[in-house]
C-alpha atoms as a PDB file:
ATOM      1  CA  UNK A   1       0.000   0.000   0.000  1.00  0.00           C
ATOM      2  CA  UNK A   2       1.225   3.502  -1.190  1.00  0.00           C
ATOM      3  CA  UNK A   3       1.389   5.969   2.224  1.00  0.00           C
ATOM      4  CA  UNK A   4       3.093   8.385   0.508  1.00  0.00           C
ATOM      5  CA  UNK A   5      -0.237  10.871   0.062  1.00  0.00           C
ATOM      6  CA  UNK A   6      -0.103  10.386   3.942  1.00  0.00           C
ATOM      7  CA  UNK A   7       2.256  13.417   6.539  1.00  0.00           C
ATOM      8  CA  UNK A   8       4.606  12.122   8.176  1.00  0.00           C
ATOM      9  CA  UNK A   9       2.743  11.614  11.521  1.00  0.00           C
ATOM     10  CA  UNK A  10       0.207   9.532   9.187  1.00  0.00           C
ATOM     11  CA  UNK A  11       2.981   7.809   7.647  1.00  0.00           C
ATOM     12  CA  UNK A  12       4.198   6.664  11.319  1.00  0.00           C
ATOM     13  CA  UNK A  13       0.625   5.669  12.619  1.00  0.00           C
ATOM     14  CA  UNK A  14      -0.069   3.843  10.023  1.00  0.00           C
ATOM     15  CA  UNK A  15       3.377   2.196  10.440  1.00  0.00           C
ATOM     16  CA  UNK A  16       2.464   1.519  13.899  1.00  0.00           C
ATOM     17  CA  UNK A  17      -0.739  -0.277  13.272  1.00  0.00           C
ATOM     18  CA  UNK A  18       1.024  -2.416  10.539  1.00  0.00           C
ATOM     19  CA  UNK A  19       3.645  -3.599  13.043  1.00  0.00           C
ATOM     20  CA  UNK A  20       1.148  -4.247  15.676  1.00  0.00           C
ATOM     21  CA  UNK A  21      -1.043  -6.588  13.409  1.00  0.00           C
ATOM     22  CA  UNK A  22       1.883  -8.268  12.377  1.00  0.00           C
ATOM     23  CA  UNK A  23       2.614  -9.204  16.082  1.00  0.00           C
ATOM     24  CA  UNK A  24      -0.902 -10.021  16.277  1.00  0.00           C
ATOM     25  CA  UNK A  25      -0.627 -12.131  13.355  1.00  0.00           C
ATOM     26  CA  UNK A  26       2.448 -13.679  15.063  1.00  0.00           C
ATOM     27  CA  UNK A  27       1.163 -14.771  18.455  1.00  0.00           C
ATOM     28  CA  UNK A  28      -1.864 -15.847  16.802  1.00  0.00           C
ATOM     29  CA  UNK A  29       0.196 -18.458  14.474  1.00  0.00           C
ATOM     30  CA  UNK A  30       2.496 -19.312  17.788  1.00  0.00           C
ATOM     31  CA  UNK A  31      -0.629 -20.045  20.143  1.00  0.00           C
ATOM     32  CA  UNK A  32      -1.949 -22.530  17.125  1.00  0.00           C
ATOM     33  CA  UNK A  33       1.539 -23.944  16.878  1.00  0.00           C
ATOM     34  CA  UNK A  34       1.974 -24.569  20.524  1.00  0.00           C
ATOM     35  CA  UNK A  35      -1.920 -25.653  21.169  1.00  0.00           C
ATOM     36  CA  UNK A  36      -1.917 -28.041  17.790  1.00  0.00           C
ATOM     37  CA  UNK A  37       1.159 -29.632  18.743  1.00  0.00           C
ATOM     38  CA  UNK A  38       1.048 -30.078  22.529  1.00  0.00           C
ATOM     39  CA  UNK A  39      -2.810 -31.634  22.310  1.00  0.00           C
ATOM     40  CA  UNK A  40      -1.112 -33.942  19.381  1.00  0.00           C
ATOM     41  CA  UNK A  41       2.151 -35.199  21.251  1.00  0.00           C
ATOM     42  CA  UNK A  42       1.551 -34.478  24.958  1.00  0.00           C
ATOM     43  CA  UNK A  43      -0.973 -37.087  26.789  1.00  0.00           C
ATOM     44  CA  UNK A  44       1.592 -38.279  29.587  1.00  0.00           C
ATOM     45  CA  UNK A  45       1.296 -36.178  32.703  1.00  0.00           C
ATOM     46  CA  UNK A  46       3.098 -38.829  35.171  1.00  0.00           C
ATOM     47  CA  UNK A  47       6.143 -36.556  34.757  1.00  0.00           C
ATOM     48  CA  UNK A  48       7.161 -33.194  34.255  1.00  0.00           C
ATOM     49  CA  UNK A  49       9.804 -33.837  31.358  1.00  0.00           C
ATOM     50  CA  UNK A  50       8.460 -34.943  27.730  1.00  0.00           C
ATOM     51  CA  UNK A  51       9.190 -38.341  26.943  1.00  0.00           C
ATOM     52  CA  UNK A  52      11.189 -39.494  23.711  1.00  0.00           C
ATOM     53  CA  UNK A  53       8.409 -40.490  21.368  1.00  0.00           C
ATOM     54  CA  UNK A  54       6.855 -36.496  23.201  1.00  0.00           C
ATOM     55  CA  UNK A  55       9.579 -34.842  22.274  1.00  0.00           C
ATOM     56  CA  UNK A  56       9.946 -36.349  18.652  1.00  0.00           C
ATOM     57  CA  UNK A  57       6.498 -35.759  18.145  1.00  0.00           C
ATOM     58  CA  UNK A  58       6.602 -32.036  19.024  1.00  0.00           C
ATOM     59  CA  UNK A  59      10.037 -32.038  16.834  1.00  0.00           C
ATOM     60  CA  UNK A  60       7.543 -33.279  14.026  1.00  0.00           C
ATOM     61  CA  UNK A  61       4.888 -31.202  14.543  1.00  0.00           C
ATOM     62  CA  UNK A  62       6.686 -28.248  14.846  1.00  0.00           C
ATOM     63  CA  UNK A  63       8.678 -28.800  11.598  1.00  0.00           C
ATOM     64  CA  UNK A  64       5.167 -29.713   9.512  1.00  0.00           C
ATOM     65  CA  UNK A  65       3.529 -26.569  10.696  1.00  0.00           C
ATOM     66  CA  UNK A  66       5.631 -23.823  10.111  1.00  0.00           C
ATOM     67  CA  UNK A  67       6.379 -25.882   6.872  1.00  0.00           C
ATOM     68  CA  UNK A  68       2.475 -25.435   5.998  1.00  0.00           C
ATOM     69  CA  UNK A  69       2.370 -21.779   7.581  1.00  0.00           C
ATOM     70  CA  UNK A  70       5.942 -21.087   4.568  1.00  0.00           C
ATOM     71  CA  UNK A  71       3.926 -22.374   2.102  1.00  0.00           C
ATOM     72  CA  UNK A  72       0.232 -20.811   2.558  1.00  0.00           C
ATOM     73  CA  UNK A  73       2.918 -17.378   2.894  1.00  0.00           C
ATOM     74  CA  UNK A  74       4.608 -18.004  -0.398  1.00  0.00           C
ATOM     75  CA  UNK A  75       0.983 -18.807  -2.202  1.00  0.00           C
ATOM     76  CA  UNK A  76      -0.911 -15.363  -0.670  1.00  0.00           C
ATOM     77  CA  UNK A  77       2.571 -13.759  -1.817  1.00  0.00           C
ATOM     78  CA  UNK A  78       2.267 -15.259  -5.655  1.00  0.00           C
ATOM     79  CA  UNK A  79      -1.663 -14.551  -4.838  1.00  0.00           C
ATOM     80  CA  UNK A  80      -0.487 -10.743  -4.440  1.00  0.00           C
ATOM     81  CA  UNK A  81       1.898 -10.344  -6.810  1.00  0.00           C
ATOM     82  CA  UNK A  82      -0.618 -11.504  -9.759  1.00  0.00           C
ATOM     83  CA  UNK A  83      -3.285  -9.166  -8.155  1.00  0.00           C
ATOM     84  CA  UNK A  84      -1.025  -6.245  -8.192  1.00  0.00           C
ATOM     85  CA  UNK A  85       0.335  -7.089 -12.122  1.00  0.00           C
ATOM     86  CA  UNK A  86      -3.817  -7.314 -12.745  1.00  0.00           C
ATOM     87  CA  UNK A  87      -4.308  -3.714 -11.111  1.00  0.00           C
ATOM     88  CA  UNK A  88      -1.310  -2.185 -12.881  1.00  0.00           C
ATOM     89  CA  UNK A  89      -2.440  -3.418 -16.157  1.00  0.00           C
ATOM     90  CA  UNK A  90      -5.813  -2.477 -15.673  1.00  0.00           C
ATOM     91  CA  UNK A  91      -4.390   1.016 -15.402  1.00  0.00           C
END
């Protein structure tokens, strides 16, 4: 998006509320991650420590899901990128 028409106070605000929804954005992914993967791989609560077959699990889980959250990035990115070539030819 093109903030240029905006003053510089704008410009900052606007910055602002960009970086917060991208933390947003974060935690939210995060709080999946850790909730997906620990109600997937965690169901012995005899000890404190995770277990081998836990802790490979988690290893796993971890790897497939920010795996699937690169990808789903990399298609809304290509997703973009052809939406922005449409709206610049359509100009």
């Amino acid at each position: 998006m093109d903030f240029s028409s905006f003053s510089g106070s704008e410009q900052a605000a606007m910055q602002q509320i960009i970086e917060k929804k991208q933390m947003k954005d974060f935690m939210k992914l995060y709080t999946g991650l850790v909730e997906r993967c620990f109600d997937s791989c965690c169901n012995d609560f005899t000890s404190k420590a995770l277990s081998t077959k836990e802790e490979a699990c988690v290893a796993n889980c971890t790897q497939k899901w920010l795996k699937h959250s690169e990808r789903v990035g990399a298609r809304f990115q290509e997703e973009n990128a052809k939406m922005m070539s449409s709206a610049a030819q359509g100009k």
